[in-house]
Structures are given as C-alpha cells and as structure tokens.
PDB file of N, CA and C in Angstrom:
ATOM      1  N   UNK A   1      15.193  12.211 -11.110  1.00  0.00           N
ATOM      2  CA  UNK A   1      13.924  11.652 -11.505  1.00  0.00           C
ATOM      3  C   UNK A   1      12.804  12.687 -11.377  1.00  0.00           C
ATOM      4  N   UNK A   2      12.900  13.646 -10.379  1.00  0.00           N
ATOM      5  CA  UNK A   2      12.012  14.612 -10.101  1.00  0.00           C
ATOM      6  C   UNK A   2      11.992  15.750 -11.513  1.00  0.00           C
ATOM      7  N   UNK A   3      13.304  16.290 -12.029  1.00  0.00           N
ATOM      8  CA  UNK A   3      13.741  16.555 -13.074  1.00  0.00           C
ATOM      9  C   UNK A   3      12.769  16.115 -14.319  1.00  0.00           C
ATOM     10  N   UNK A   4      12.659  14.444 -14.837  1.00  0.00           N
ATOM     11  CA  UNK A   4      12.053  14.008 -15.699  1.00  0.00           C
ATOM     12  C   UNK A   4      10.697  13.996 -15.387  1.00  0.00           C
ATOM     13  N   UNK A   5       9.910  13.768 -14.512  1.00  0.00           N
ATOM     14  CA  UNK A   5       8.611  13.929 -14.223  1.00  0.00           C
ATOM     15  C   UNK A   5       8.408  15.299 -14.398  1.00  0.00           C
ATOM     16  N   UNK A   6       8.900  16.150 -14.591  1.00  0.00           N
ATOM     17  CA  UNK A   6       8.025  17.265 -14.539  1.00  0.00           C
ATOM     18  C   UNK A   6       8.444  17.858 -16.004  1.00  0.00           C
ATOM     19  N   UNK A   7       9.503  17.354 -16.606  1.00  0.00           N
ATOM     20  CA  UNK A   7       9.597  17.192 -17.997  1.00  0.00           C
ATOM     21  C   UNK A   7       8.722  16.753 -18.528  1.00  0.00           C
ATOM     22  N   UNK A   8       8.505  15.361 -18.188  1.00  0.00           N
ATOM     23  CA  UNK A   8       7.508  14.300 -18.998  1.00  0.00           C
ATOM     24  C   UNK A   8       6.345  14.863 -18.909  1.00  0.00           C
ATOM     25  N   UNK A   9       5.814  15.706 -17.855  1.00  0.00           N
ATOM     26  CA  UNK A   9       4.413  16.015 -18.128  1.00  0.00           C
ATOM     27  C   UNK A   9       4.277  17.476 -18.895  1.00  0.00           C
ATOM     28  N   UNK A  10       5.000  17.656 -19.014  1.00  0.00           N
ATOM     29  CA  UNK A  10       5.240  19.264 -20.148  1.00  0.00           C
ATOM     30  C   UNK A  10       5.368  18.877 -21.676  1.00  0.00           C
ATOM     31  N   UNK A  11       5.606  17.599 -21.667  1.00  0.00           N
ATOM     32  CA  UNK A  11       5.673  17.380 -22.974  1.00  0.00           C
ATOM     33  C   UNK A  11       4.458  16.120 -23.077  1.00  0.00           C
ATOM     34  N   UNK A  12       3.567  15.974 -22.224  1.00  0.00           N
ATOM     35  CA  UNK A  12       2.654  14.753 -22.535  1.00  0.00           C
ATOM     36  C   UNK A  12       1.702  15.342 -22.693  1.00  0.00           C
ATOM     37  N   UNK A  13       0.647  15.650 -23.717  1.00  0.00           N
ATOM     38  CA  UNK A  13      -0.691  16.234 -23.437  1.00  0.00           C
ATOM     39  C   UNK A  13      -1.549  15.535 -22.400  1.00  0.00           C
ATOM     40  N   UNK A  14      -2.791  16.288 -22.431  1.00  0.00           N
ATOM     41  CA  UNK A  14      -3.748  16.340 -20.984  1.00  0.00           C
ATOM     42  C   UNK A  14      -4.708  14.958 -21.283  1.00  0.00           C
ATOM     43  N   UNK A  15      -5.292  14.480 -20.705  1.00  0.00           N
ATOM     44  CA  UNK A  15      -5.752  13.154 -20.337  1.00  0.00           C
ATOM     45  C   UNK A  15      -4.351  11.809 -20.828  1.00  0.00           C
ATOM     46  N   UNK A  16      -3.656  12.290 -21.111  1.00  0.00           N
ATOM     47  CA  UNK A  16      -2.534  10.811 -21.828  1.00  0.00           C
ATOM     48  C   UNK A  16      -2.119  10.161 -20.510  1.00  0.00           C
ATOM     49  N   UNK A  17      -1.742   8.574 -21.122  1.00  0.00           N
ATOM     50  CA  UNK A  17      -1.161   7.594 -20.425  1.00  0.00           C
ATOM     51  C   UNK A  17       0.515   7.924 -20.411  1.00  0.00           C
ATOM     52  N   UNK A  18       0.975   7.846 -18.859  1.00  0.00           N
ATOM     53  CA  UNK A  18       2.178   6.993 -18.988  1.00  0.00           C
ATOM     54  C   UNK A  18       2.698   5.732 -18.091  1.00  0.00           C
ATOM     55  N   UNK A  19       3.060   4.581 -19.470  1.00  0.00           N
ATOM     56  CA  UNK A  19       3.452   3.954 -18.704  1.00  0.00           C
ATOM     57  C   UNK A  19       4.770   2.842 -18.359  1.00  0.00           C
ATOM     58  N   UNK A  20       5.137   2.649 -17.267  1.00  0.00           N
ATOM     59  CA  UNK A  20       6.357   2.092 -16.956  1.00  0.00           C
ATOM     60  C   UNK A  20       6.203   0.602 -16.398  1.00  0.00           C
ATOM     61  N   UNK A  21       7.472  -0.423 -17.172  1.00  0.00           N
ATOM     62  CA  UNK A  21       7.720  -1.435 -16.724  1.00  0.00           C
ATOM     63  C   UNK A  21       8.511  -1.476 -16.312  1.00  0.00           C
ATOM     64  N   UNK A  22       8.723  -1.973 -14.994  1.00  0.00           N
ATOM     65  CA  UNK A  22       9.995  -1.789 -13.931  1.00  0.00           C
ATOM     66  C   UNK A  22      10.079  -3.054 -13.149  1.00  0.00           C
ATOM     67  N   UNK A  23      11.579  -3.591 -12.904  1.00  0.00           N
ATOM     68  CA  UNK A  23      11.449  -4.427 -11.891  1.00  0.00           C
ATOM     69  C   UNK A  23      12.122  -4.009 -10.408  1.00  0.00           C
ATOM     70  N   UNK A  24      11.931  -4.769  -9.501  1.00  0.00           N
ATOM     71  CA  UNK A  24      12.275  -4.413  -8.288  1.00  0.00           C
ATOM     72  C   UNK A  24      13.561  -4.160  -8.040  1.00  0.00           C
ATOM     73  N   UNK A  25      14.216  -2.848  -7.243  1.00  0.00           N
ATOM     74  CA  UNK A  25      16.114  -3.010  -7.140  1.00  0.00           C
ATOM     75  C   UNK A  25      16.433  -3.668  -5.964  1.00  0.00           C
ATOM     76  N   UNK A  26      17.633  -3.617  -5.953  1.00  0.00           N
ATOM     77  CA  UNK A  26      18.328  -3.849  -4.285  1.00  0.00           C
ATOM     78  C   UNK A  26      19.271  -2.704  -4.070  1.00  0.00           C
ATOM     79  N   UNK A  27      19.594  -1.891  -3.704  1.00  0.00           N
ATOM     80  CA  UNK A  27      20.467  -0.881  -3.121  1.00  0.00           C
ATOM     81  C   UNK A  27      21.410  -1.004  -1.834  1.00  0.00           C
ATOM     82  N   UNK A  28      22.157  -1.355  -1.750  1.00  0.00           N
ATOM     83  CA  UNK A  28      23.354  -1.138  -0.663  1.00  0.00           C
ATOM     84  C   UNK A  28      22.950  -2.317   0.127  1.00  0.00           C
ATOM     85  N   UNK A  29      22.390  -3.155  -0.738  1.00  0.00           N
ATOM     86  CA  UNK A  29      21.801  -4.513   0.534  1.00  0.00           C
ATOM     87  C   UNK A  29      20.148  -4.264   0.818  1.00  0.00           C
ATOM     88  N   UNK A  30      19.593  -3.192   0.579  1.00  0.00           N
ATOM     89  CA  UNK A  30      18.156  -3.228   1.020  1.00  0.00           C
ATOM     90  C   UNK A  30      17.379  -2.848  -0.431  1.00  0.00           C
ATOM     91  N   UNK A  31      16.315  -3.849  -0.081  1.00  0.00           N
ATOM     92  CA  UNK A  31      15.406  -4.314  -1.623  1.00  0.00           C
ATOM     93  C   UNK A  31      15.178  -2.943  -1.538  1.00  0.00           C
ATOM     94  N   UNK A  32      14.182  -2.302  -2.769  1.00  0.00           N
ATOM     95  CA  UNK A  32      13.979  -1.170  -3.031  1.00  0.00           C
ATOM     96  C   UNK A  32      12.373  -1.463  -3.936  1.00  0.00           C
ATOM     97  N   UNK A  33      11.037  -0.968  -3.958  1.00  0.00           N
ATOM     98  CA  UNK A  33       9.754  -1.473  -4.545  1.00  0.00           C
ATOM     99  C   UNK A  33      10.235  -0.067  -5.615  1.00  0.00           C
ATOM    100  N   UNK A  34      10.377  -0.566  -6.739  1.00  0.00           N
ATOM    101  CA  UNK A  34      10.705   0.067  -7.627  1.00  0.00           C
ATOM    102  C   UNK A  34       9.286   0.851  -7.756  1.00  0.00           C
ATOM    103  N   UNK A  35       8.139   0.506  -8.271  1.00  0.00           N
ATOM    104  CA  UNK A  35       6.969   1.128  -8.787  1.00  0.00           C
ATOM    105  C   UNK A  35       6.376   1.686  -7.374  1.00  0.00           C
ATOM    106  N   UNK A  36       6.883   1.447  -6.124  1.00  0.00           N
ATOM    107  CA  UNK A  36       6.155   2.595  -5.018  1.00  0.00           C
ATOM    108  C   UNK A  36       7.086   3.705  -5.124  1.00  0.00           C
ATOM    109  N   UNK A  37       8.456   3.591  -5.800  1.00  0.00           N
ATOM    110  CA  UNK A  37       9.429   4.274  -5.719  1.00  0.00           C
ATOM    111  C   UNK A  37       8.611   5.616  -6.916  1.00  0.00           C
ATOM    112  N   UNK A  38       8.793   5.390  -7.751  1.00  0.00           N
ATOM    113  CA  UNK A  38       8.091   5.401  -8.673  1.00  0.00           C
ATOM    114  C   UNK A  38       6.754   6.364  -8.835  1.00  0.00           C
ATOM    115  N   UNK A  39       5.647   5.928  -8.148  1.00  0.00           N
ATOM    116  CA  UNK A  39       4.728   6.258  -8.262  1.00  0.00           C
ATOM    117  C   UNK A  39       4.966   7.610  -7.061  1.00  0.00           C
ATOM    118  N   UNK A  40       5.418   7.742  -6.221  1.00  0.00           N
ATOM    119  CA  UNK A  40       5.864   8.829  -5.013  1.00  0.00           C
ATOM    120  C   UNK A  40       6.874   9.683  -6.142  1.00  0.00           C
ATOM    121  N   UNK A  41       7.493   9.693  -6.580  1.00  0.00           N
ATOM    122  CA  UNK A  41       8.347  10.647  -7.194  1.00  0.00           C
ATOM    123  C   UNK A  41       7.323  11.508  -8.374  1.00  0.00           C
ATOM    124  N   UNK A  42       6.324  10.378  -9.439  1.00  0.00           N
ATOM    125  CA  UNK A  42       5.696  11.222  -9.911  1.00  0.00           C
ATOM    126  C   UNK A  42       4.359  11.380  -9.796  1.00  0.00           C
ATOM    127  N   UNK A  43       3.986  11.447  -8.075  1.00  0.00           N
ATOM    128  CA  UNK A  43       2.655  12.160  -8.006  1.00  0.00           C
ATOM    129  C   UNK A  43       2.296  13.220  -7.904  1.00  0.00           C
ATOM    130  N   UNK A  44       3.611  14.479  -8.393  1.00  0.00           N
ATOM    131  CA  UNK A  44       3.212  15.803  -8.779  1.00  0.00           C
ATOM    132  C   UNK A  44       2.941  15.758  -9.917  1.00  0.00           C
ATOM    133  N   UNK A  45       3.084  15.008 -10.681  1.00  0.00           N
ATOM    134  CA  UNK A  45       2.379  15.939 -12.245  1.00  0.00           C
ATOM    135  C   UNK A  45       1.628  14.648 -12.648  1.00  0.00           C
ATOM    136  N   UNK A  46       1.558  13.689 -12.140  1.00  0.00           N
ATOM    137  CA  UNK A  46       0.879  12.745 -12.684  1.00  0.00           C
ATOM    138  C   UNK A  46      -0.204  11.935 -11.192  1.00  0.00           C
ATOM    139  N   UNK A  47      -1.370  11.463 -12.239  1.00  0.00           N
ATOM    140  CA  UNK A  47      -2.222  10.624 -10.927  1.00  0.00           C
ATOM    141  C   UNK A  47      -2.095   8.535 -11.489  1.00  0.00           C
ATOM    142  N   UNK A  48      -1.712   8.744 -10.164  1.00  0.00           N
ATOM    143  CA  UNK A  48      -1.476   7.145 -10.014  1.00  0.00           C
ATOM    144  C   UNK A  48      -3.004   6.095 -11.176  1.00  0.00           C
ATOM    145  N   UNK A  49      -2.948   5.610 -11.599  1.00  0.00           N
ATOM    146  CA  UNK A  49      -4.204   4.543 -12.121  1.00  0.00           C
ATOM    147  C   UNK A  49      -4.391   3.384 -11.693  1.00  0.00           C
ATOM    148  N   UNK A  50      -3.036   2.680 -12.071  1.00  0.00           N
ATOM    149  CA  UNK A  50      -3.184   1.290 -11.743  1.00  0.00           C
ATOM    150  C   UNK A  50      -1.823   0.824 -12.201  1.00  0.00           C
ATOM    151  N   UNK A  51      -1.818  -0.337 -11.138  1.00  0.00           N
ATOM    152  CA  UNK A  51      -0.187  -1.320 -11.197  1.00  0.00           C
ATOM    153  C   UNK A  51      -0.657  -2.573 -10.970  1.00  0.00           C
ATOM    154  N   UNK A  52      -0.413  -3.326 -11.981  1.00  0.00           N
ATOM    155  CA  UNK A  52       0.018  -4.988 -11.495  1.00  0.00           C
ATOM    156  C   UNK A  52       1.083  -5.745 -12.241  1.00  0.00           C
ATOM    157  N   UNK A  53       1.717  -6.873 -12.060  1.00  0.00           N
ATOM    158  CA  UNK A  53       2.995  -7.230 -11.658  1.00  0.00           C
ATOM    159  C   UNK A  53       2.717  -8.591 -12.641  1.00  0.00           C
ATOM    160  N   UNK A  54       3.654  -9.188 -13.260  1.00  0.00           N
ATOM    161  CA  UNK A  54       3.479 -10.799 -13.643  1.00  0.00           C
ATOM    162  C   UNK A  54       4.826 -11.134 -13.300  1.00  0.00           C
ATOM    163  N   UNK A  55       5.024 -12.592 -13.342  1.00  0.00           N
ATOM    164  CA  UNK A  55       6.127 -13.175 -13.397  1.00  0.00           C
ATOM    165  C   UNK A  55       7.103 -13.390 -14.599  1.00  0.00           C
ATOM    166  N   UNK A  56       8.253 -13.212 -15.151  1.00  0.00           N
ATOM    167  CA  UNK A  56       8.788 -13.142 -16.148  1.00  0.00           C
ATOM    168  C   UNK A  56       9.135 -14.983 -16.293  1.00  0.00           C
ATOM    169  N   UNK A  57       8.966 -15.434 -17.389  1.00  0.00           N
ATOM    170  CA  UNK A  57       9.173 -16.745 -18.222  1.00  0.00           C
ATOM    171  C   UNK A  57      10.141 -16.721 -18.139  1.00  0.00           C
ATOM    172  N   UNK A  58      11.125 -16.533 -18.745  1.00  0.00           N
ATOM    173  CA  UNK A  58      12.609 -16.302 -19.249  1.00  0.00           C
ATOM    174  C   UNK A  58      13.140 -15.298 -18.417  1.00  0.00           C
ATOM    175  N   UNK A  59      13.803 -15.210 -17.251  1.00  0.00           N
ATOM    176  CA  UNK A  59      14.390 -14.003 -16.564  1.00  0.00           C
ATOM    177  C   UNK A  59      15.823 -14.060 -17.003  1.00  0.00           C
ATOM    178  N   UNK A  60      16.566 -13.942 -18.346  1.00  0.00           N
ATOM    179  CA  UNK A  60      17.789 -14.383 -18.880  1.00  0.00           C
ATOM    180  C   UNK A  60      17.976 -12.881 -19.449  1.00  0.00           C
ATOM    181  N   UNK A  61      18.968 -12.244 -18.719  1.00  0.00           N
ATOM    182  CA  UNK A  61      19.413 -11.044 -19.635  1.00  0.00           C
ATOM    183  C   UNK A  61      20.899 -11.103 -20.404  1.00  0.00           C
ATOM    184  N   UNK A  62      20.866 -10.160 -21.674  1.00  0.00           N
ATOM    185  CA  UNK A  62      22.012 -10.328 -22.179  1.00  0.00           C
ATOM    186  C   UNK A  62      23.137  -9.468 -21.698  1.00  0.00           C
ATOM    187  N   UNK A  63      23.099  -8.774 -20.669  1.00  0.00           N
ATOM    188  CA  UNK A  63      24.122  -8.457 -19.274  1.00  0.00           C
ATOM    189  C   UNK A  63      24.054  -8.920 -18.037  1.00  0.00           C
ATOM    190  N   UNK A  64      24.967  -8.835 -17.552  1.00  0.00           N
ATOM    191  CA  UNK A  64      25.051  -8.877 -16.034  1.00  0.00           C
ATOM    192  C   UNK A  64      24.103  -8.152 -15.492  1.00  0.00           C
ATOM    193  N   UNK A  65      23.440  -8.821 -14.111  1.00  0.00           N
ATOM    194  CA  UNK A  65      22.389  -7.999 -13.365  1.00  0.00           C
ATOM    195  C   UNK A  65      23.346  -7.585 -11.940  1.00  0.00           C
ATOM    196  N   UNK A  66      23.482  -6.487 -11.028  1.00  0.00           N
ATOM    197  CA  UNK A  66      24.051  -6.587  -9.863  1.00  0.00           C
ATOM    198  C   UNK A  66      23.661  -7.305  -8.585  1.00  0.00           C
ATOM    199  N   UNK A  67      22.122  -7.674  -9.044  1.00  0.00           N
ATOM    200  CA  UNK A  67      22.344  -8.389  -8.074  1.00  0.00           C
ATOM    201  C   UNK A  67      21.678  -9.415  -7.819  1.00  0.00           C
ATOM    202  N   UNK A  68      22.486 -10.394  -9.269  1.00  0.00           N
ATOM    203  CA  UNK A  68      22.828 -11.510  -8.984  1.00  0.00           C
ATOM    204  C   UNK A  68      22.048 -12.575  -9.496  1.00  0.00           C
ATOM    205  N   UNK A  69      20.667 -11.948  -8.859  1.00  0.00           N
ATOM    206  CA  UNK A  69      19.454 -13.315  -8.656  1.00  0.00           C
ATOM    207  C   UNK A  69      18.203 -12.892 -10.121  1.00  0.00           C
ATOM    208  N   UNK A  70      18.590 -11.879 -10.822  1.00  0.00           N
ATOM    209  CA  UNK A  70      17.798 -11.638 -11.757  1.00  0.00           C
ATOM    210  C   UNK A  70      16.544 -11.111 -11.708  1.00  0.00           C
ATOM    211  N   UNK A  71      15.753 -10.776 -12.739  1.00  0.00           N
ATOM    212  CA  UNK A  71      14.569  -9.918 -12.205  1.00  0.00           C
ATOM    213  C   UNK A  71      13.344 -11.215 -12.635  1.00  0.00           C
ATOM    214  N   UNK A  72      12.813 -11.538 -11.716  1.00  0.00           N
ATOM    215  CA  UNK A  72      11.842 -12.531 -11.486  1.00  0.00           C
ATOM    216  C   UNK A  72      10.424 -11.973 -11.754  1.00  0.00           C
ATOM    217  N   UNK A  73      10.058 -10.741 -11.480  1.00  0.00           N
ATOM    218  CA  UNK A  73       8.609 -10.237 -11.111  1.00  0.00           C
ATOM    219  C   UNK A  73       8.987  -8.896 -12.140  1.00  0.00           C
ATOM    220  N   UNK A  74       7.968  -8.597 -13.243  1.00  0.00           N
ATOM    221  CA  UNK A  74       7.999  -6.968 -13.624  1.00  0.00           C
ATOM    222  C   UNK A  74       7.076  -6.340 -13.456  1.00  0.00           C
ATOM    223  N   UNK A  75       6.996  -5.358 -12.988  1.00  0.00           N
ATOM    224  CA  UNK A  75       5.340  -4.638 -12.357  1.00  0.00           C
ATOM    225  C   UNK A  75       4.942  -3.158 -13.759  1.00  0.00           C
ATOM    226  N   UNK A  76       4.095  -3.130 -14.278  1.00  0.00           N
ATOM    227  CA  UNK A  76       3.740  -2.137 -14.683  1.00  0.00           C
ATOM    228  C   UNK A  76       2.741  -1.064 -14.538  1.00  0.00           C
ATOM    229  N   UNK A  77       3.262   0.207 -14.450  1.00  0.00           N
ATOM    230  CA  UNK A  77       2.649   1.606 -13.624  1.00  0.00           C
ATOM    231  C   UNK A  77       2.137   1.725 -14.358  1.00  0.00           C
ATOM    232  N   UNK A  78       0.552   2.200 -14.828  1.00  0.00           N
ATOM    233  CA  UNK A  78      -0.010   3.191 -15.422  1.00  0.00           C
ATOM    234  C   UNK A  78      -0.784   4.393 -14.710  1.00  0.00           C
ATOM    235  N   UNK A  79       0.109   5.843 -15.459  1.00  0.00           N
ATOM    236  CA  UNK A  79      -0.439   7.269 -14.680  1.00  0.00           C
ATOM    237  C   UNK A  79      -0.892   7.996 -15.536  1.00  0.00           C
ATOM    238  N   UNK A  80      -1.731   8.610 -15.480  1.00  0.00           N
ATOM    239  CA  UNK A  80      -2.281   9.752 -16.224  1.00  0.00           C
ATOM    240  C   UNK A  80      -1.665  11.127 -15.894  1.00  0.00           C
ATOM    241  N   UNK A  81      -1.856  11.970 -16.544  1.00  0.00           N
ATOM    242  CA  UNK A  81      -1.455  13.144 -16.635  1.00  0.00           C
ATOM    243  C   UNK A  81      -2.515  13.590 -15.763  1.00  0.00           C
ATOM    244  N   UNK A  82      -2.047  14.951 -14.849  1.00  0.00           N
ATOM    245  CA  UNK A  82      -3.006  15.643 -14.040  1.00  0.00           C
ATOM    246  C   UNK A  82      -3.646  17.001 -14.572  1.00  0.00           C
TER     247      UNK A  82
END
C-alpha cells in the first residue's frame, strides 16, 4: 500500500482530490478501522481533508464476505495531494 501511495501521488497532479470508499475489516479476529488504516499509510504524499461514514441500505453483496456479518457502515476519505 505504501508502494501505491507514492505511485498515486506521482501520477495525481498538485492541488487534486483523492478519494476512497472503504468499509471496516476484521483480521485474524481483530476489527481493523479501515480509513485510520488508510489515512496513516498515505500521509506521506497526501494531506488528510475529511472522512465521514453513512450506513449502507442494502448491505447485500454478490459474493461472499469473510466475515460473515457484511459491511454495514462505508466511510469515505477525502485527501489532497501535498
């Protein structure tokens, strides 16, 4: 991921948005805050803006989720380029 962040900002021009919709993981049994995950990996080439979260209507995917209980909450990052 460190890899793509510093990709992504070599190829994003200067003042641009990027932004990500993500929902929360679980890993080996322990939840994981996807967008703090997230926002720490790309605060070298990018500055944090703003995140907020809604509840998904329909949490019905057309695969299997691992774990289990589906993604309830999607949070979206917006960062600017530094």
């Amino acid at each position: 991921m460190d890899k793509f962040f510093k990709l992504l900002a070599q190829a994003t021009p200067n003042l641009s948005k990027a932004i990500f919709v993500v929902g929360d993981s679980v890993c080996c049994g322990i939840p994981v805050k996807t967008a703090d995950f997230i926002s720490k990996l790309a605060s070298k080439n990018f500055k944090f803006e703003k995140n907020f979260s809604y509840a998904i209507q329909h949490h019905h995917m057309k695969y299997g989720l691992w774990n289990g209980d589906g993604i309830k909450k999607e949070h979206v990052l917006i960062l600017s380029k530094k």
